[in-house]
PDB file of N, CA and C in Angstrom:
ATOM      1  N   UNK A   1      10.507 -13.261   7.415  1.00  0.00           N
ATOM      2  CA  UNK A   1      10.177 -12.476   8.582  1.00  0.00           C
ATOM      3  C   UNK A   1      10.117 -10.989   8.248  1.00  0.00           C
ATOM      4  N   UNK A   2      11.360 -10.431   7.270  1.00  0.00           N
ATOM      5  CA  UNK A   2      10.874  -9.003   7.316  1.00  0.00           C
ATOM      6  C   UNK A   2       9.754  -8.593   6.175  1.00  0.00           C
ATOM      7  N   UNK A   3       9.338  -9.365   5.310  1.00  0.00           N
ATOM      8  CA  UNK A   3       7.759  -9.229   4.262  1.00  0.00           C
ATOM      9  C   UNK A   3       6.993  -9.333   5.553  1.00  0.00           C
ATOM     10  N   UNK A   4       6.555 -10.235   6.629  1.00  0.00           N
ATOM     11  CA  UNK A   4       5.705 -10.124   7.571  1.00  0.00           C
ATOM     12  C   UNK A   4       5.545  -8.488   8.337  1.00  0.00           C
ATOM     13  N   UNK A   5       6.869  -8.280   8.336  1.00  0.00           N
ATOM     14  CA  UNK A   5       7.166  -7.073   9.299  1.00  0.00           C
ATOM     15  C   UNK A   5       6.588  -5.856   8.437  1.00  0.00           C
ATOM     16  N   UNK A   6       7.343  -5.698   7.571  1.00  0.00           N
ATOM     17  CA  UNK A   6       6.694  -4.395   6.291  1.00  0.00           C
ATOM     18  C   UNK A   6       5.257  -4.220   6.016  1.00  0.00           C
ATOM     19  N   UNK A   7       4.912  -5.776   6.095  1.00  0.00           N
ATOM     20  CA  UNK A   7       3.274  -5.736   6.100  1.00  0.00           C
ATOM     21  C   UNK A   7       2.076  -5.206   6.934  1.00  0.00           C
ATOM     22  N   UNK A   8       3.081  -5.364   8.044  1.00  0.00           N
ATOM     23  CA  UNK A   8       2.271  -4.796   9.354  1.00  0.00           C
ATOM     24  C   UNK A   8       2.727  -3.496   9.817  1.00  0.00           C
ATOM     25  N   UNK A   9       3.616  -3.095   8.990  1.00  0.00           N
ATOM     26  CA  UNK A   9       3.862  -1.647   9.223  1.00  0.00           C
ATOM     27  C   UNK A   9       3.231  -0.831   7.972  1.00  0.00           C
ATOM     28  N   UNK A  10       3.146  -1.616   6.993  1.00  0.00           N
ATOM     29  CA  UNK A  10       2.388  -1.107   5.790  1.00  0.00           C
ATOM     30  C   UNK A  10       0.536  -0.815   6.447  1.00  0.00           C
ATOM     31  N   UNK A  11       0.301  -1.683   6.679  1.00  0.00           N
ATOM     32  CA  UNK A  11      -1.171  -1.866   7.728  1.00  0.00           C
ATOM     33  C   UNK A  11      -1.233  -1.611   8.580  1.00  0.00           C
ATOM     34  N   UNK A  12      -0.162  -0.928   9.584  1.00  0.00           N
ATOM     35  CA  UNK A  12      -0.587   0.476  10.683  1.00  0.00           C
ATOM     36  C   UNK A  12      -0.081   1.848   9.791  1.00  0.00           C
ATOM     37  N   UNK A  13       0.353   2.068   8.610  1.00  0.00           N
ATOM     38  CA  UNK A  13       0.142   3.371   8.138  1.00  0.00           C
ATOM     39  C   UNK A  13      -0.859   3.052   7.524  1.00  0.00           C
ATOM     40  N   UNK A  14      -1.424   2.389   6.930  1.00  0.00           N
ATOM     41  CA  UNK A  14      -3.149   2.465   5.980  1.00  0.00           C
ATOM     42  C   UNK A  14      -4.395   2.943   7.321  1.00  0.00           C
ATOM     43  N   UNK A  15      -3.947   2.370   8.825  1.00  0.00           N
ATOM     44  CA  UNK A  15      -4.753   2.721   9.673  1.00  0.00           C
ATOM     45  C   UNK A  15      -4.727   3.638  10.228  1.00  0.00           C
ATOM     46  N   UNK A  16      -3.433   4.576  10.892  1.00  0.00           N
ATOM     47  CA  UNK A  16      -3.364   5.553  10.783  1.00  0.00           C
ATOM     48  C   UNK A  16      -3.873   6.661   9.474  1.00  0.00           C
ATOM     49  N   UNK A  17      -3.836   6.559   8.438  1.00  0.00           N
ATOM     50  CA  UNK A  17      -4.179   7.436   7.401  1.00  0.00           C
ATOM     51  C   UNK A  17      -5.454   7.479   7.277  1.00  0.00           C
ATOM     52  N   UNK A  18      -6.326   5.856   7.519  1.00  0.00           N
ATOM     53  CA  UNK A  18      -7.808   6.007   7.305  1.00  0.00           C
ATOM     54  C   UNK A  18      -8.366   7.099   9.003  1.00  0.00           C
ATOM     55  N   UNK A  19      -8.084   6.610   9.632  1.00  0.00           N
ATOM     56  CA  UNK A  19      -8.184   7.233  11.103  1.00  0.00           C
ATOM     57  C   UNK A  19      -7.893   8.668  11.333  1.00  0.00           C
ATOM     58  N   UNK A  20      -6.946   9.029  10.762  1.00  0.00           N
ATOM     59  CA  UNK A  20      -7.092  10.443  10.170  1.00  0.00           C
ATOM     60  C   UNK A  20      -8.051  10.574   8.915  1.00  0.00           C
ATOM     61  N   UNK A  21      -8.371  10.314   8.057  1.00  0.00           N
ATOM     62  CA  UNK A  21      -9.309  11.095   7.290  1.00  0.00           C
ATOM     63  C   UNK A  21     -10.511  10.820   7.596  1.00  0.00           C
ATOM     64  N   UNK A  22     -11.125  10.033   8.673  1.00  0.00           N
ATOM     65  CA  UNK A  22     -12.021   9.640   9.399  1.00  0.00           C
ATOM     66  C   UNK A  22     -12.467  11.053   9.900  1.00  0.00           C
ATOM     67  N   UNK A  23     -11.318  11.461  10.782  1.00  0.00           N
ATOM     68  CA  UNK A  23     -11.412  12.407  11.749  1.00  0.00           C
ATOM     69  C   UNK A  23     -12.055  13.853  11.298  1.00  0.00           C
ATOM     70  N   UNK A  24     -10.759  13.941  10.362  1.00  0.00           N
ATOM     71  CA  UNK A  24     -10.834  15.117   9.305  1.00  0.00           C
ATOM     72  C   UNK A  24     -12.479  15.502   8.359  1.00  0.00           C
ATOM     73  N   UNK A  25     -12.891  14.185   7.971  1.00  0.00           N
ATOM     74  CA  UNK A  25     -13.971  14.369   7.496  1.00  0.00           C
ATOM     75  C   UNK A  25     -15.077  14.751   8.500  1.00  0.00           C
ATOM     76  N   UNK A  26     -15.230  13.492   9.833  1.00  0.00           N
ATOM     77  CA  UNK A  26     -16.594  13.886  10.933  1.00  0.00           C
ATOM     78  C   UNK A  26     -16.059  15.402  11.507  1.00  0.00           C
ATOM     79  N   UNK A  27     -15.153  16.168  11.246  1.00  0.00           N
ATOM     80  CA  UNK A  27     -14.898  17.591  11.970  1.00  0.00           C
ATOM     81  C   UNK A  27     -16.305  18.290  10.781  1.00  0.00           C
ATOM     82  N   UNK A  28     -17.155  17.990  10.040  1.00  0.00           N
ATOM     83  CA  UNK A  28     -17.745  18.623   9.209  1.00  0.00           C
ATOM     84  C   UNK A  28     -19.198  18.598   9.865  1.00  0.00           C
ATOM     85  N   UNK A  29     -19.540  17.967  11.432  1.00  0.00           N
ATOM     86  CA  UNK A  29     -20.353  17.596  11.734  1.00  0.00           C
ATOM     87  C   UNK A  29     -19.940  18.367  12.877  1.00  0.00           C
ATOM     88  N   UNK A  30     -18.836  18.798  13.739  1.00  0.00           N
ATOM     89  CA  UNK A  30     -18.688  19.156  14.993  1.00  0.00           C
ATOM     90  C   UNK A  30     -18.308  20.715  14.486  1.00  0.00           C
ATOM     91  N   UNK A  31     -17.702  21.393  13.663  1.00  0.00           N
ATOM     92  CA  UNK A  31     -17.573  22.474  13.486  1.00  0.00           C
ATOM     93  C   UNK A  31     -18.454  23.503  12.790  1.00  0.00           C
ATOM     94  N   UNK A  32     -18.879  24.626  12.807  1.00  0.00           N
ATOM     95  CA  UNK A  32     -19.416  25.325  12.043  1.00  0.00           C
ATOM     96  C   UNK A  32     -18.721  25.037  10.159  1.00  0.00           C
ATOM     97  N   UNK A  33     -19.423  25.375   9.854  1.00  0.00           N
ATOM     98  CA  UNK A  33     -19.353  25.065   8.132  1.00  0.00           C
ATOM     99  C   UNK A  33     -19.035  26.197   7.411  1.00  0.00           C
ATOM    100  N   UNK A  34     -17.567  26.545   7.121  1.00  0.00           N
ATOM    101  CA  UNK A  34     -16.909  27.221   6.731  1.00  0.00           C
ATOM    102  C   UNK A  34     -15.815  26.807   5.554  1.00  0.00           C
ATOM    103  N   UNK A  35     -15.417  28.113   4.676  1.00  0.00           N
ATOM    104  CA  UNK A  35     -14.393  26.969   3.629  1.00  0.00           C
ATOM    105  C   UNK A  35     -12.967  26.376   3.976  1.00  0.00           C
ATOM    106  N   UNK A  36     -12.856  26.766   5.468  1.00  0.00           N
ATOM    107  CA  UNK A  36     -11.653  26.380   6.199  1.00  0.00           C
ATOM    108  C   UNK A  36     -11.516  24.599   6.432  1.00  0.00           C
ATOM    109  N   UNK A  37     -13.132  24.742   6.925  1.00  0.00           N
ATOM    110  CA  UNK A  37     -13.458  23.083   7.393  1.00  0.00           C
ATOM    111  C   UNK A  37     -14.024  21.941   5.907  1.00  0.00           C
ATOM    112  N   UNK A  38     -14.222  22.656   5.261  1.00  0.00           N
ATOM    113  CA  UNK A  38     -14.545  21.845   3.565  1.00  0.00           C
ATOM    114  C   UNK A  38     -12.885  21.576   3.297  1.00  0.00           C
ATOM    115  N   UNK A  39     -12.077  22.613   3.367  1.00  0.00           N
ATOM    116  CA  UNK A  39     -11.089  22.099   2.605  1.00  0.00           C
ATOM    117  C   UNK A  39     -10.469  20.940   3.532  1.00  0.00           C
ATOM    118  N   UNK A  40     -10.631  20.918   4.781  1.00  0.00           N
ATOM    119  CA  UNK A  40     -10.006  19.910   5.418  1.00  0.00           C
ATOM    120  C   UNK A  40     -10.453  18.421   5.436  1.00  0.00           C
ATOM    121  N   UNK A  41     -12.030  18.435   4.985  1.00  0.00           N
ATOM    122  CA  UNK A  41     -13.000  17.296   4.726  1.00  0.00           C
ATOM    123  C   UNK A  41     -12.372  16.868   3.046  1.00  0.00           C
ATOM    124  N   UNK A  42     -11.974  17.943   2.656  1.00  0.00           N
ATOM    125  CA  UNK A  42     -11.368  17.121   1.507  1.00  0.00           C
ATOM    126  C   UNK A  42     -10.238  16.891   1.539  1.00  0.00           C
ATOM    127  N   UNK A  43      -9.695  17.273   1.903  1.00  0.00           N
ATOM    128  CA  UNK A  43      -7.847  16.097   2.812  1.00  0.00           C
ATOM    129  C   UNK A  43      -8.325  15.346   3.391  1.00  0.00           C
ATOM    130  N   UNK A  44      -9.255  15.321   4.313  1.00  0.00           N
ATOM    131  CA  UNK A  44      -9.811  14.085   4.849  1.00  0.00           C
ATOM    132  C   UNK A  44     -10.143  12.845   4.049  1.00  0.00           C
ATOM    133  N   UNK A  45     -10.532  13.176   2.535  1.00  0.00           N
ATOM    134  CA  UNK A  45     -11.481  12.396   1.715  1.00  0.00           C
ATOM    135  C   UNK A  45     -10.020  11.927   1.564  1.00  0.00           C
ATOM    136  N   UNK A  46      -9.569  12.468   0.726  1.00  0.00           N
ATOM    137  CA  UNK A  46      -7.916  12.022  -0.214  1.00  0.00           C
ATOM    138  C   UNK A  46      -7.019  11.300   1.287  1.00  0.00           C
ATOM    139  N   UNK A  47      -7.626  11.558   2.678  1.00  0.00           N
ATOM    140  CA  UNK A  47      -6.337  10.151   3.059  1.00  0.00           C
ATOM    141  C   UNK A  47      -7.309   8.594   3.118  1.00  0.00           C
ATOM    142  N   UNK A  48      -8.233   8.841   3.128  1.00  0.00           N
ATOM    143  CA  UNK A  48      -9.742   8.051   2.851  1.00  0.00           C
ATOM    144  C   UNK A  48      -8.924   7.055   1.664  1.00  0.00           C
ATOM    145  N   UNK A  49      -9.098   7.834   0.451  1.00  0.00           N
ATOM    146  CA  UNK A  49      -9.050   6.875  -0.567  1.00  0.00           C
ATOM    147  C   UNK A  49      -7.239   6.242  -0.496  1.00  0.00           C
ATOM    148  N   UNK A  50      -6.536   7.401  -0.006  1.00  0.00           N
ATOM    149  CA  UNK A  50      -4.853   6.888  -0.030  1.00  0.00           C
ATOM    150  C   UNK A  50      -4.790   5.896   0.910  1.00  0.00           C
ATOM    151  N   UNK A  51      -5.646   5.364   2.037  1.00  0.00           N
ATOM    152  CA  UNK A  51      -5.299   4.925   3.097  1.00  0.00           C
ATOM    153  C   UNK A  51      -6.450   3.016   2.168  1.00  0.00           C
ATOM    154  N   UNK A  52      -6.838   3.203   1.442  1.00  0.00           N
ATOM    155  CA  UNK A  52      -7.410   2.065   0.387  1.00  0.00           C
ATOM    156  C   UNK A  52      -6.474   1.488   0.102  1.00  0.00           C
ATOM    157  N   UNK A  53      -5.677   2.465  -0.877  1.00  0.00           N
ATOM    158  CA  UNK A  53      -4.142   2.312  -1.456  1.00  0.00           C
ATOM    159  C   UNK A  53      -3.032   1.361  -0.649  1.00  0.00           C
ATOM    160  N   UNK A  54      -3.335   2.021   0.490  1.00  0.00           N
ATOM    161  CA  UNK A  54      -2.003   1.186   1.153  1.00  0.00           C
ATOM    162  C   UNK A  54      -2.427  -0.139   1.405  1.00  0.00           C
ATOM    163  N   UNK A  55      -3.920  -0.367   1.550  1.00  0.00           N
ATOM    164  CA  UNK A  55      -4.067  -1.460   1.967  1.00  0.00           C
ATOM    165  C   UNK A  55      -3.498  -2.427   0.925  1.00  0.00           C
ATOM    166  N   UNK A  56      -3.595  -2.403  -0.671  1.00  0.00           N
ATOM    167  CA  UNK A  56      -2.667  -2.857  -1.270  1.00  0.00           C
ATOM    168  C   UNK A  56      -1.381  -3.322  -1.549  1.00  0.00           C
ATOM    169  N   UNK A  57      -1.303  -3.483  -2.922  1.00  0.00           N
ATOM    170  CA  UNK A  57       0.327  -3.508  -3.234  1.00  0.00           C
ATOM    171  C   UNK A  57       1.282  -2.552  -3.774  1.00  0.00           C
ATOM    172  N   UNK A  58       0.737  -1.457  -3.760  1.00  0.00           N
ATOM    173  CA  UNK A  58       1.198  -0.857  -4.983  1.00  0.00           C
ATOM    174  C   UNK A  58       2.300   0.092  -4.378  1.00  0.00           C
ATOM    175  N   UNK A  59       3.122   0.139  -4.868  1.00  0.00           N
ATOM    176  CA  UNK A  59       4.550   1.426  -4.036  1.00  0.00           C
ATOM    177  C   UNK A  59       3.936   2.515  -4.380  1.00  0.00           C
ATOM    178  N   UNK A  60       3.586   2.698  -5.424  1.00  0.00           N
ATOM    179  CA  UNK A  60       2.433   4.323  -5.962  1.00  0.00           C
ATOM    180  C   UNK A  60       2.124   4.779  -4.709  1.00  0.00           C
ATOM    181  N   UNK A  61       1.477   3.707  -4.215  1.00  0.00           N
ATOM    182  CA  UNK A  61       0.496   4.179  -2.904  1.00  0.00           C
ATOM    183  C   UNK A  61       1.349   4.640  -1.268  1.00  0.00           C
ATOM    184  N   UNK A  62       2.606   3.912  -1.269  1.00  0.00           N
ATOM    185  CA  UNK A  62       3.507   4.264  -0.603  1.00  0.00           C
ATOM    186  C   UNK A  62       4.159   5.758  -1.099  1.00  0.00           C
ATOM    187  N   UNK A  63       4.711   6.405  -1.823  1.00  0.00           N
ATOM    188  CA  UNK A  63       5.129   7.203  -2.619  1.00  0.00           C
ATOM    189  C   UNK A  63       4.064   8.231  -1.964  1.00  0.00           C
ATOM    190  N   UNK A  64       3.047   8.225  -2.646  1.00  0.00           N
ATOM    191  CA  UNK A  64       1.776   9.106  -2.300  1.00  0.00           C
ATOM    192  C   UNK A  64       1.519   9.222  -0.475  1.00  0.00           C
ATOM    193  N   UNK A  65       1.496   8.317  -0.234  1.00  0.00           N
ATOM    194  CA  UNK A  65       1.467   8.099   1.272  1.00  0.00           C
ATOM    195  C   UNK A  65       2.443   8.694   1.929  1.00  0.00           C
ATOM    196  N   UNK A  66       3.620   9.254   1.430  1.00  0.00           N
ATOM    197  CA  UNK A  66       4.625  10.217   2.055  1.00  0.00           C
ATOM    198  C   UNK A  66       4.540  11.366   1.743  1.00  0.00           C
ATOM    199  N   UNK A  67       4.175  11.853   0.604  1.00  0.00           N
ATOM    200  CA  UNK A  67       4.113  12.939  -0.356  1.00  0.00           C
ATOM    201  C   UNK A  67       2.790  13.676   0.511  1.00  0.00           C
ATOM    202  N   UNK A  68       1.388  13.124   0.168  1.00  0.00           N
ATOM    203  CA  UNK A  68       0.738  14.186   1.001  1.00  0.00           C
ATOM    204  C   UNK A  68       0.090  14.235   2.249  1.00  0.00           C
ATOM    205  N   UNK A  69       1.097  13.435   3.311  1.00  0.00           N
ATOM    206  CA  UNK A  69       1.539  13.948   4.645  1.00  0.00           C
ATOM    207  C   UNK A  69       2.274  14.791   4.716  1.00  0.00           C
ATOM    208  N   UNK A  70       3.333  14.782   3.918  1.00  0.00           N
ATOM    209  CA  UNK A  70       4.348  15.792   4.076  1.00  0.00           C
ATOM    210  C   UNK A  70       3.523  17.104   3.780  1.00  0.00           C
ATOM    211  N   UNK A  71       2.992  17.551   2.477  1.00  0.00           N
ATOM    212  CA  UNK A  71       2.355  18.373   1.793  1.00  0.00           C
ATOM    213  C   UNK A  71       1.467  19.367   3.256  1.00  0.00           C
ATOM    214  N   UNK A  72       0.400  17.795   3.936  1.00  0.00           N
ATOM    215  CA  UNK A  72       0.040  18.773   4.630  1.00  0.00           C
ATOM    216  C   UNK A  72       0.624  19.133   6.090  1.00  0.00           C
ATOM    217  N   UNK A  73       1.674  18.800   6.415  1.00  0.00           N
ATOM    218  CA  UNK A  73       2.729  19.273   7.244  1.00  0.00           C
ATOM    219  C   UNK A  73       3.068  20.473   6.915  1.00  0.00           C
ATOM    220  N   UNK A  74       3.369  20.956   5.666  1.00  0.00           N
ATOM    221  CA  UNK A  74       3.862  22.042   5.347  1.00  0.00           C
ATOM    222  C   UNK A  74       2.931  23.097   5.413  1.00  0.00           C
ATOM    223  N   UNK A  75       1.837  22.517   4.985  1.00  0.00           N
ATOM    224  CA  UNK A  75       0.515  23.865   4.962  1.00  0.00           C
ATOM    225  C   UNK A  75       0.438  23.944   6.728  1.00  0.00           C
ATOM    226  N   UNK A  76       0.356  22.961   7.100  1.00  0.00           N
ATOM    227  CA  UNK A  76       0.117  23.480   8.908  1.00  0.00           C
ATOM    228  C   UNK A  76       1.569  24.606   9.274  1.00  0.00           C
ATOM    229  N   UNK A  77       2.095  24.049   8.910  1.00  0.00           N
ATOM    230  CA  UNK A  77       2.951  25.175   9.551  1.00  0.00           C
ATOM    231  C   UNK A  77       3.198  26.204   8.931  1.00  0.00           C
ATOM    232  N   UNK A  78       2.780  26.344   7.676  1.00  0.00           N
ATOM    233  CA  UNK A  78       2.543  27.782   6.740  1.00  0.00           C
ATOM    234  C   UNK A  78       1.070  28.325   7.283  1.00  0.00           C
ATOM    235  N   UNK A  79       0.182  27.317   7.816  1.00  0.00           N
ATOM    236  CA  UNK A  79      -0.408  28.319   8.836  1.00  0.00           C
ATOM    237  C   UNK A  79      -0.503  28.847   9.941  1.00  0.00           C
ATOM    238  N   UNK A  80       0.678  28.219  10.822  1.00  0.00           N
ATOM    239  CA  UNK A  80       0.999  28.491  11.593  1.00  0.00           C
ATOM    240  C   UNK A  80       0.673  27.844  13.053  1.00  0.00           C
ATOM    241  N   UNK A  81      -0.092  26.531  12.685  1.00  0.00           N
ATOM    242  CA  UNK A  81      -0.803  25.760  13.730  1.00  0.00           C
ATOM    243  C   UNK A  81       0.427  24.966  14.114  1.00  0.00           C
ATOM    244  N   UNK A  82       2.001  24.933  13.461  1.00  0.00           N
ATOM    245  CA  UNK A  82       2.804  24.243  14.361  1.00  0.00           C
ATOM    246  C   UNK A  82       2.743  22.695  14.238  1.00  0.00           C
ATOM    247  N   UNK A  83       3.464  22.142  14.943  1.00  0.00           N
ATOM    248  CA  UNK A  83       3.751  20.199  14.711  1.00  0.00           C
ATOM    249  C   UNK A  83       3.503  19.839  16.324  1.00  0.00           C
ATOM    250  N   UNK A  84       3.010  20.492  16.772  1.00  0.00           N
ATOM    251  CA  UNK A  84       2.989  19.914  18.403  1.00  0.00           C
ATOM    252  C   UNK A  84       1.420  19.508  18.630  1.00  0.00           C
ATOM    253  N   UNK A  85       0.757  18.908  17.226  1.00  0.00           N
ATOM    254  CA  UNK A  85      -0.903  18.621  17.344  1.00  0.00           C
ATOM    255  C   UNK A  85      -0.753  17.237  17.411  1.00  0.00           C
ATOM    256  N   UNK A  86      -2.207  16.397  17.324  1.00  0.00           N
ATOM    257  CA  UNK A  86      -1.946  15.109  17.026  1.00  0.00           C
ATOM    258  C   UNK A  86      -1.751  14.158  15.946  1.00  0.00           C
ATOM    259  N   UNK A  87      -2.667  15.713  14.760  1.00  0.00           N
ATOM    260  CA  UNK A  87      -2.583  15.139  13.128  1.00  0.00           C
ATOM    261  C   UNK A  87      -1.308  15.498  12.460  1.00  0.00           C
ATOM    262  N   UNK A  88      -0.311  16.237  13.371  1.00  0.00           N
ATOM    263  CA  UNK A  88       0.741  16.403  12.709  1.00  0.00           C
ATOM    264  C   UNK A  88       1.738  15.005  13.418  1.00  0.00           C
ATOM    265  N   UNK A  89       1.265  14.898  14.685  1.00  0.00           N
ATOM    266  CA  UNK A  89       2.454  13.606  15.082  1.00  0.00           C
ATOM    267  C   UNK A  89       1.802  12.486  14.056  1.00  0.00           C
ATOM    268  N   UNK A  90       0.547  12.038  13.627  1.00  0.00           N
ATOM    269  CA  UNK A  90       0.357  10.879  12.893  1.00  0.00           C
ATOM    270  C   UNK A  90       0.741  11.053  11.527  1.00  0.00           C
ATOM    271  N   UNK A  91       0.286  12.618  10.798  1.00  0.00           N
ATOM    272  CA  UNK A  91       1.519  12.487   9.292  1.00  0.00           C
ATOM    273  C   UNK A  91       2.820  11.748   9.611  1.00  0.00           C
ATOM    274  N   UNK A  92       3.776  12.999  10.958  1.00  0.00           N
ATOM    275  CA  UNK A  92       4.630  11.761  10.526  1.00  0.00           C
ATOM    276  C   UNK A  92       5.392  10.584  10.570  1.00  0.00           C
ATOM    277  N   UNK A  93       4.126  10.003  11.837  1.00  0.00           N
ATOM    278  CA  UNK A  93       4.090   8.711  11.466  1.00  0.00           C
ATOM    279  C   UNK A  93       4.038   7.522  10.224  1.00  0.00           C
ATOM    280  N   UNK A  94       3.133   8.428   9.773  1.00  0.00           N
ATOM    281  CA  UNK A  94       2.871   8.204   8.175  1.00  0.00           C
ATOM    282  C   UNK A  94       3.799   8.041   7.439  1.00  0.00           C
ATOM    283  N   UNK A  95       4.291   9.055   7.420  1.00  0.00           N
ATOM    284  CA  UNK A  95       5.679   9.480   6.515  1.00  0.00           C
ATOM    285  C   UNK A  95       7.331   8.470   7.230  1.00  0.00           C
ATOM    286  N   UNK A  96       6.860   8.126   7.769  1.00  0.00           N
ATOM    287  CA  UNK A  96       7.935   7.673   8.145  1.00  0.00           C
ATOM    288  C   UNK A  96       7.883   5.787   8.386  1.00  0.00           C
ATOM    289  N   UNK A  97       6.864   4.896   8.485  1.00  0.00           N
ATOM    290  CA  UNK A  97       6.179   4.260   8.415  1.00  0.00           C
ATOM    291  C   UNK A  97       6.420   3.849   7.070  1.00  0.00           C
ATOM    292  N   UNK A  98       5.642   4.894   6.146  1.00  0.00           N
ATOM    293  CA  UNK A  98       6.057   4.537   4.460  1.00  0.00           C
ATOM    294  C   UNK A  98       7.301   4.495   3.958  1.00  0.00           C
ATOM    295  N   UNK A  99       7.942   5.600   4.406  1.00  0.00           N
ATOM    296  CA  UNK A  99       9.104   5.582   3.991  1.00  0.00           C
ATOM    297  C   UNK A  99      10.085   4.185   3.969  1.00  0.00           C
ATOM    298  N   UNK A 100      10.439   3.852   5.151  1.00  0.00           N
ATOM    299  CA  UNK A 100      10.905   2.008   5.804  1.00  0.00           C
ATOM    300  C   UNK A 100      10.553   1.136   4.801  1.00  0.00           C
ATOM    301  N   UNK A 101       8.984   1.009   5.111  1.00  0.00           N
ATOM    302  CA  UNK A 101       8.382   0.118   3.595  1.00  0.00           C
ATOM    303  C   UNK A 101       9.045   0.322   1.974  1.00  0.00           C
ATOM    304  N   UNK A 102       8.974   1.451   1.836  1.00  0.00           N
ATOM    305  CA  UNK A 102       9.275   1.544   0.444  1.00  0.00           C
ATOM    306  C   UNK A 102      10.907   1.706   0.466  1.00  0.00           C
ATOM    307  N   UNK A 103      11.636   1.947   1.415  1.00  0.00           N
ATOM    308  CA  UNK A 103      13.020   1.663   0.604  1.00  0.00           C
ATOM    309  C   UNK A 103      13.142   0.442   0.890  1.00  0.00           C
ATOM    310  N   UNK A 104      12.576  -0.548   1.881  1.00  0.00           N
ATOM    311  CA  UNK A 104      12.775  -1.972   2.160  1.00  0.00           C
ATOM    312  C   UNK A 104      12.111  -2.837   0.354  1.00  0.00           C
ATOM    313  N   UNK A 105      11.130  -2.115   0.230  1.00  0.00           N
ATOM    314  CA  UNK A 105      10.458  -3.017  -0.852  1.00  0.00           C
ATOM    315  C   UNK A 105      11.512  -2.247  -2.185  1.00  0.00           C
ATOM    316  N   UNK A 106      11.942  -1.713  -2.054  1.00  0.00           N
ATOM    317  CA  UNK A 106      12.995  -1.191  -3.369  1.00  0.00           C
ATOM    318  C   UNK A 106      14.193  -1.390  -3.059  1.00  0.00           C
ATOM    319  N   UNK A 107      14.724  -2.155  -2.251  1.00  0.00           N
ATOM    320  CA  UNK A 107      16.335  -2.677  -2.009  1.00  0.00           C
ATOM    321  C   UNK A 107      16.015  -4.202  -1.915  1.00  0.00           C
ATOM    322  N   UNK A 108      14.775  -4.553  -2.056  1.00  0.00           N
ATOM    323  CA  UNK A 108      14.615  -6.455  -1.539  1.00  0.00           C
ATOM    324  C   UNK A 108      14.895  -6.885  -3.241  1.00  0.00           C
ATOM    325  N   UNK A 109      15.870  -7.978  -3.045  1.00  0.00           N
ATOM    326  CA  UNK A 109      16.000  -8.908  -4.133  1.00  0.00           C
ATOM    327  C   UNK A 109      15.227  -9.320  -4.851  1.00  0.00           C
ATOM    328  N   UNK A 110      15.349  -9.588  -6.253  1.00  0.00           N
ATOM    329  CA  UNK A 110      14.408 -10.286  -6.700  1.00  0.00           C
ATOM    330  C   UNK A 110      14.640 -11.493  -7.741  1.00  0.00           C
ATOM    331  N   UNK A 111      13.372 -12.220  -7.445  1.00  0.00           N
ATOM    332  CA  UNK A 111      13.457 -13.635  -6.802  1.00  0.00           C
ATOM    333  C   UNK A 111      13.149 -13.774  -9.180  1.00  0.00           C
TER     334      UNK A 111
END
């Protein structure tokens, strides 16, 4: 029961992450084209391919999957846009989501 459970929490952070870099990327179509909005289409790209990752097996991809949510948590609020958005409540969802998974999959017995 809890491999079922991890799995499906592993597969709402891969959906959350693709769903954000979804977002992140089509903002390249609704905003003027500036190097503000490129760099965000390319965080967009990188949760694109991380949000592949999770669909997997790999803890790498968990690891990474905390690391640069967090990363860009920190740049938002080093710019000053704050945690009260919606891409900051889904990092850390993210981050927290992965986190569960990966100490569950690094404390489970082995068989």
């Amino acid at each position: 029961m809890l491999t079922r459970t991890l799995l499906h929490m592993r597969q709402l952070a891969a959906l959350l992450v693709a769903a954000s870099g979804a977002w992140q990327v089509a903002g390249l179509w609704f905003n003027p084209l500036n190097e503000a909005h490129l760099l965000i289409a390319l965080i967009g790209a990188a949760y694109l391919l991380l949000s592949i990752g999770l669909f997997g097996q790999s803890r790498f991809s968990l690891f990474l999957a905390m690391v640069v949510p967090a990363l860009h948590l920190w740049f938002l609020m080093r710019l000053g846009e704050g945690l009260a958005s919606l891409p900051a409540a889904i990092d850390l969802a993210v981050i927290l989501l992965c986190a569960r998974v990966f100490w569950a999959l690094r404390h489970q017995p082995s068989v």
